[in-house]
PDB file of N, CA and C in Angstrom:
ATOM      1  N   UNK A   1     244.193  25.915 -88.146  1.00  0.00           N
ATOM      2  CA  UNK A   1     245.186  25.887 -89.192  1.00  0.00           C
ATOM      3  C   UNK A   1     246.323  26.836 -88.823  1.00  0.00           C
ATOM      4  N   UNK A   2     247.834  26.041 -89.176  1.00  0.00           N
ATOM      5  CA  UNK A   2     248.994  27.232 -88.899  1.00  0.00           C
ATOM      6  C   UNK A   2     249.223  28.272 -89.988  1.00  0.00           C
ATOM      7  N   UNK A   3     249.931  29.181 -89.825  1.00  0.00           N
ATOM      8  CA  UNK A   3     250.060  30.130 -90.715  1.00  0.00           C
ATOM      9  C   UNK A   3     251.618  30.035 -90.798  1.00  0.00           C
ATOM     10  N   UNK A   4     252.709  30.462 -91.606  1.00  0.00           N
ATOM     11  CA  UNK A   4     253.771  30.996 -91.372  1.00  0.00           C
ATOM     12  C   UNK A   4     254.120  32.481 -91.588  1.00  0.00           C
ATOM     13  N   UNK A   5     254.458  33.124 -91.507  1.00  0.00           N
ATOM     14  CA  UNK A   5     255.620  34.619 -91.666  1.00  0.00           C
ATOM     15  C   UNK A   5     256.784  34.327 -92.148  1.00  0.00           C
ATOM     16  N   UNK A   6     257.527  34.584 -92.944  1.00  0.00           N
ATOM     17  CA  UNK A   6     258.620  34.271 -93.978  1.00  0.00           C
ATOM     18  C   UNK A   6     259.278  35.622 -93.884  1.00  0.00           C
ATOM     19  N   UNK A   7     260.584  35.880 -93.403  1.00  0.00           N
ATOM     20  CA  UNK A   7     261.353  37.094 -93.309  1.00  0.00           C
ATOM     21  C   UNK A   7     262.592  36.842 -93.994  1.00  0.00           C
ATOM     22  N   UNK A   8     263.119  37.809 -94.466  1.00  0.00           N
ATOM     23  CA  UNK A   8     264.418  38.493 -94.794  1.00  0.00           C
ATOM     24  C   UNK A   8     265.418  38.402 -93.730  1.00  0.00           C
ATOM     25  N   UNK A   9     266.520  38.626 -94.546  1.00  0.00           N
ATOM     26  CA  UNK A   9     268.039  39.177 -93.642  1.00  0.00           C
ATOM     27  C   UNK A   9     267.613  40.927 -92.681  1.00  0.00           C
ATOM     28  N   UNK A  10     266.747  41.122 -93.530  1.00  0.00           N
ATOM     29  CA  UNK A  10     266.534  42.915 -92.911  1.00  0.00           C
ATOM     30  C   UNK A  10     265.249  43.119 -92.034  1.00  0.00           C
ATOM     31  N   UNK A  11     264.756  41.632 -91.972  1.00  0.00           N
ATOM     32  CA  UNK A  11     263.411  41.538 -91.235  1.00  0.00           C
ATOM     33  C   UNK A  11     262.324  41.679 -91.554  1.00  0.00           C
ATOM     34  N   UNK A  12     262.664  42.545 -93.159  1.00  0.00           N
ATOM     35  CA  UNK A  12     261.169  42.352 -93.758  1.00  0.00           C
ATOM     36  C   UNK A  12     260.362  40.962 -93.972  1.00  0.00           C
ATOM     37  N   UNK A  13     258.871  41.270 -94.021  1.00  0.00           N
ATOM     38  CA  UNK A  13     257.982  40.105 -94.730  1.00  0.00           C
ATOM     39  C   UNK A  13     258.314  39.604 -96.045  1.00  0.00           C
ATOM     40  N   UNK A  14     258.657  38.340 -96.282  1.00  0.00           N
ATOM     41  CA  UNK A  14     258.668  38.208 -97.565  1.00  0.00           C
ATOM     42  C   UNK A  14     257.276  37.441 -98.536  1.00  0.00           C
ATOM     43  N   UNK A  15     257.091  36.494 -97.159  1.00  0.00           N
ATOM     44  CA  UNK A  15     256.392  35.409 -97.640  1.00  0.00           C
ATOM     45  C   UNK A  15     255.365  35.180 -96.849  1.00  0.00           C
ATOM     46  N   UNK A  16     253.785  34.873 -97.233  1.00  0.00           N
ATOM     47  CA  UNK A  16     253.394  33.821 -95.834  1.00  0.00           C
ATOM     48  C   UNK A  16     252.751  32.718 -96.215  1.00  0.00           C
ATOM     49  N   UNK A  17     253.001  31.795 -95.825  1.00  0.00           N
ATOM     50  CA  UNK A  17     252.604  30.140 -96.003  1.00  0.00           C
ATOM     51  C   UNK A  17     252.084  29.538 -94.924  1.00  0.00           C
ATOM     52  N   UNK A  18     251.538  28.566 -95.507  1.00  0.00           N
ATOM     53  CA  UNK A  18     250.440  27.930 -94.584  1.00  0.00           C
ATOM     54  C   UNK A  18     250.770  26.561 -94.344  1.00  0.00           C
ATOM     55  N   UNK A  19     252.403  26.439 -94.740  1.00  0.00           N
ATOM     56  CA  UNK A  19     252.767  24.729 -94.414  1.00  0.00           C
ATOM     57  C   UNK A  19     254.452  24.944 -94.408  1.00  0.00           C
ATOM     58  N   UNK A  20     254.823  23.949 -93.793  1.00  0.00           N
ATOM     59  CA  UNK A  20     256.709  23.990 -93.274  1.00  0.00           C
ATOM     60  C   UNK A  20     256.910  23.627 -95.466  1.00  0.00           C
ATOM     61  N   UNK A  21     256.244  22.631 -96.055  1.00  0.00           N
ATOM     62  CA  UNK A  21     256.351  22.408 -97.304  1.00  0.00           C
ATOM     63  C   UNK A  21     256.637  23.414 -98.481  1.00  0.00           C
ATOM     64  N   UNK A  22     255.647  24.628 -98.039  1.00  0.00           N
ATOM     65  CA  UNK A  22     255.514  25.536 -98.786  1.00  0.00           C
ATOM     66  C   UNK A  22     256.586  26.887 -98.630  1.00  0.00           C
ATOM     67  N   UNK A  23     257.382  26.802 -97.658  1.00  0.00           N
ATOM     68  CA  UNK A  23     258.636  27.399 -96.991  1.00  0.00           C
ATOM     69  C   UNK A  23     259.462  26.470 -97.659  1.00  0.00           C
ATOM     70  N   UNK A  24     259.838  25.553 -97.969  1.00  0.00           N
ATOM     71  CA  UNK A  24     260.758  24.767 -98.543  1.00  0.00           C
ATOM     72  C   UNK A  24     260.505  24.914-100.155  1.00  0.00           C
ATOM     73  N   UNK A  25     259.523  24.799-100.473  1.00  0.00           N
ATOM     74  CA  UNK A  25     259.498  25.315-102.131  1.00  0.00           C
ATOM     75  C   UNK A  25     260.045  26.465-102.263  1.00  0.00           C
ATOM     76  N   UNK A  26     259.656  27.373-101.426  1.00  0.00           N
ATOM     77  CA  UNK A  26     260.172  29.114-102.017  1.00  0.00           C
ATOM     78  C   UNK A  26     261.398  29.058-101.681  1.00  0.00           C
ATOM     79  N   UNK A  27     262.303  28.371-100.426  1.00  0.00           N
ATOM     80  CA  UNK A  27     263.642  28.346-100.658  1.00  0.00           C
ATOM     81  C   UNK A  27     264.129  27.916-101.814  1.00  0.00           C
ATOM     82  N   UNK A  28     263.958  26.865-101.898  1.00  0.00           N
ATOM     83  CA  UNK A  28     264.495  26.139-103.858  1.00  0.00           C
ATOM     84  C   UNK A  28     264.226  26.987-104.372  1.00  0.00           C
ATOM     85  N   UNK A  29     263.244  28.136-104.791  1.00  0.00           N
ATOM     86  CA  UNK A  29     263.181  28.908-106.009  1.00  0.00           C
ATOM     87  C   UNK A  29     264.036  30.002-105.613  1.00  0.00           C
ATOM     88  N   UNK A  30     265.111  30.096-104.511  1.00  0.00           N
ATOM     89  CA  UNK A  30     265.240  30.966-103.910  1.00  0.00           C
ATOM     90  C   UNK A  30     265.148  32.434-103.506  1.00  0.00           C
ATOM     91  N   UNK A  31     264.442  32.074-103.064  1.00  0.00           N
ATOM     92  CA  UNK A  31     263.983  33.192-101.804  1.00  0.00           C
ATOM     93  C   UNK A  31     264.751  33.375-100.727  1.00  0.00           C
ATOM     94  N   UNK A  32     265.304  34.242-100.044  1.00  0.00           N
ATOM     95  CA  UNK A  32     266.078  34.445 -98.729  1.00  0.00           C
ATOM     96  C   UNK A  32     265.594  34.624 -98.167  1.00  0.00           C
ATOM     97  N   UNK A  33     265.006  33.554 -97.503  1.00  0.00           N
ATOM     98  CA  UNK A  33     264.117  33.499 -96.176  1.00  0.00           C
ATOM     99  C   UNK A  33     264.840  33.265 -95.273  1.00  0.00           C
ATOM    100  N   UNK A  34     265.004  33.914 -93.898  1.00  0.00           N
ATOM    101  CA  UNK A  34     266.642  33.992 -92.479  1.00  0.00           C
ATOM    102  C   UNK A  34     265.718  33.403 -91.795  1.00  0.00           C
ATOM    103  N   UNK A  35     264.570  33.711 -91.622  1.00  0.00           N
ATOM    104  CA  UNK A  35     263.750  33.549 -90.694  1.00  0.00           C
ATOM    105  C   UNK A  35     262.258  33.170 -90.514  1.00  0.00           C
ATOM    106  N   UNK A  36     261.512  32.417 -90.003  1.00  0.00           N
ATOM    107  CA  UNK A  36     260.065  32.045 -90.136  1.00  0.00           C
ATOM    108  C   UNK A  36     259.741  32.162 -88.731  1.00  0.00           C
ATOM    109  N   UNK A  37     258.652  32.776 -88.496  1.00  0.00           N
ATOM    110  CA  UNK A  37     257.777  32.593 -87.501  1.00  0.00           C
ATOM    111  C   UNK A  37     256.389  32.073 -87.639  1.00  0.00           C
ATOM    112  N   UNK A  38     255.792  31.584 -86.444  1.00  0.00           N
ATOM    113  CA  UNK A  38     253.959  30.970 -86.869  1.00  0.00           C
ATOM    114  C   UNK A  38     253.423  32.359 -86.728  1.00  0.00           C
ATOM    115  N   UNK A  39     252.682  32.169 -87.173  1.00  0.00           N
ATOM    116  CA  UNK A  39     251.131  33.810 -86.424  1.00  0.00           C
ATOM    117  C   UNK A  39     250.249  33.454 -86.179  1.00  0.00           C
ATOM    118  N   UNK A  40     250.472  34.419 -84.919  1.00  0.00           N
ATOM    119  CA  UNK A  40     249.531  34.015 -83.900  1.00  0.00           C
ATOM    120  C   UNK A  40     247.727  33.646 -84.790  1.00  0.00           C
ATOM    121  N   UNK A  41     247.126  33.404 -84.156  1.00  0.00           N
ATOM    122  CA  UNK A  41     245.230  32.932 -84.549  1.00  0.00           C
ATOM    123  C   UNK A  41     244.725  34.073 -84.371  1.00  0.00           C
ATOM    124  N   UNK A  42     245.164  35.282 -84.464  1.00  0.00           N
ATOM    125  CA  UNK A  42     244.170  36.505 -85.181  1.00  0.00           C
ATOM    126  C   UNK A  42     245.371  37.049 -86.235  1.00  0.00           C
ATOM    127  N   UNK A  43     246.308  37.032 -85.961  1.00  0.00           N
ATOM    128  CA  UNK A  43     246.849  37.600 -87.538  1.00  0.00           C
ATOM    129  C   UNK A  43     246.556  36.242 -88.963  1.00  0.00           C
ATOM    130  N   UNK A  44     246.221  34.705 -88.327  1.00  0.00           N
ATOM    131  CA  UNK A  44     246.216  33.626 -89.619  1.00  0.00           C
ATOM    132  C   UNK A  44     244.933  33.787 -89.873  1.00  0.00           C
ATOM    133  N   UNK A  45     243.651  34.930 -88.909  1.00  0.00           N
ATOM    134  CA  UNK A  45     242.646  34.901 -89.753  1.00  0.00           C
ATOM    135  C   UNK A  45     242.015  35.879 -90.991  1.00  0.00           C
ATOM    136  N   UNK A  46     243.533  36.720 -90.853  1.00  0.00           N
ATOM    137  CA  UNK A  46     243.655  37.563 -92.111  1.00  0.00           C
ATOM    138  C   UNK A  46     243.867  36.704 -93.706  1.00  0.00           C
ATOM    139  N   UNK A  47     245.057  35.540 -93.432  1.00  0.00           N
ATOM    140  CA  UNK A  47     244.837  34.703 -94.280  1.00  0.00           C
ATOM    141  C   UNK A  47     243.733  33.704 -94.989  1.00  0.00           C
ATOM    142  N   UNK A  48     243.192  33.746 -93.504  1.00  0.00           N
ATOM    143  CA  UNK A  48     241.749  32.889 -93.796  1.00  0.00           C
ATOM    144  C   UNK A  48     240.772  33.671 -94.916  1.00  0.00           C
ATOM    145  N   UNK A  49     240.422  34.536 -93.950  1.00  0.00           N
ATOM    146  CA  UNK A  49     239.536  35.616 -95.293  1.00  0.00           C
ATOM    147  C   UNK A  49     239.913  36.092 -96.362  1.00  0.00           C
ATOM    148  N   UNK A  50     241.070  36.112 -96.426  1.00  0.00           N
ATOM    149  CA  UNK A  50     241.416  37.016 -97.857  1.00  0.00           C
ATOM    150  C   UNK A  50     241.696  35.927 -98.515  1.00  0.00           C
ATOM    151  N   UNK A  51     242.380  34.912 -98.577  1.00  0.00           N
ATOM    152  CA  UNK A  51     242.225  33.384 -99.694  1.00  0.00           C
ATOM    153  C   UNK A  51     243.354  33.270 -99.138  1.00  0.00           C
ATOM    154  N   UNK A  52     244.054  32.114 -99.984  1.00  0.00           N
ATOM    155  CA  UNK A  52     244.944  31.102 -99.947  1.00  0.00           C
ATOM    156  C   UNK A  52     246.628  32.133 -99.396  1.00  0.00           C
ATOM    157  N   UNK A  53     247.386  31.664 -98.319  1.00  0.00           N
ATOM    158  CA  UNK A  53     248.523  31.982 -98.443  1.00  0.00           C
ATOM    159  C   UNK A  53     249.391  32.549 -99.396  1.00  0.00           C
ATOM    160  N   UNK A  54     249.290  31.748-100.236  1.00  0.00           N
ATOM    161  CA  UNK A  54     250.101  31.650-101.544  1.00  0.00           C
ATOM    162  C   UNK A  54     249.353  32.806-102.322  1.00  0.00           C
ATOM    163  N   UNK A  55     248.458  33.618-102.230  1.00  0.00           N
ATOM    164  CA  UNK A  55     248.127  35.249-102.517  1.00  0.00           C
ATOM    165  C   UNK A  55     248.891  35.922-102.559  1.00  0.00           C
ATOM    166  N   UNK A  56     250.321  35.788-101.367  1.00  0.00           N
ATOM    167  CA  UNK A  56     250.863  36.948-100.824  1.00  0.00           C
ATOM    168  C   UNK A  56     251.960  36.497-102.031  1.00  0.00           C
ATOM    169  N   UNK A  57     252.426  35.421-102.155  1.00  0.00           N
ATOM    170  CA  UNK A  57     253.542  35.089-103.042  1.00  0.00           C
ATOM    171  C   UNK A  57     253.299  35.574-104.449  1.00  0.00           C
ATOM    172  N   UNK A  58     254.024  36.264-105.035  1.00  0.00           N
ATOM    173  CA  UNK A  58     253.638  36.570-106.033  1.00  0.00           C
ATOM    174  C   UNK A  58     254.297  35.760-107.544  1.00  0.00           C
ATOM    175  N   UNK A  59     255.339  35.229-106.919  1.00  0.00           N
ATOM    176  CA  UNK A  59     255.966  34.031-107.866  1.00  0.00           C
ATOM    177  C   UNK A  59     255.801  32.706-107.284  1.00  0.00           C
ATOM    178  N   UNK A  60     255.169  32.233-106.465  1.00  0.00           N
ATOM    179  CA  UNK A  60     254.619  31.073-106.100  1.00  0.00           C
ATOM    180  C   UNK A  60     253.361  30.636-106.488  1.00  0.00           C
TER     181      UNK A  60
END
């Protein structure tokens, strides 16, 4: 499974998602997301264990 990283204009983390879909919702609600990267298969198995992506979102 992919993961995403969701960044800022300043490079911070904003977001992390687990589908190109779910990066497109938080833009519409807007979010200033500049930038997305995947993560790598030991940082997406932090997502794995701790639950759903959408954890980190706190208005998603």
């Amino acid at each position: 499974m992919t993961y995403y990283s969701c960044f800022d204009k300043e490079g911070a983390i904003i977001a992390r998602c687990q589908t190109k879909e779910d990066i497109e919702v938080l833009k519409k609600m807007g979010r200033p997301i500049v930038k997305v990267k995947e993560m790598k298969k030991e940082e997406s198995v932090v997502c794995s264990l701790t639950g759903s992506p959408s954890d980190y979102n706190e208005d998603y």
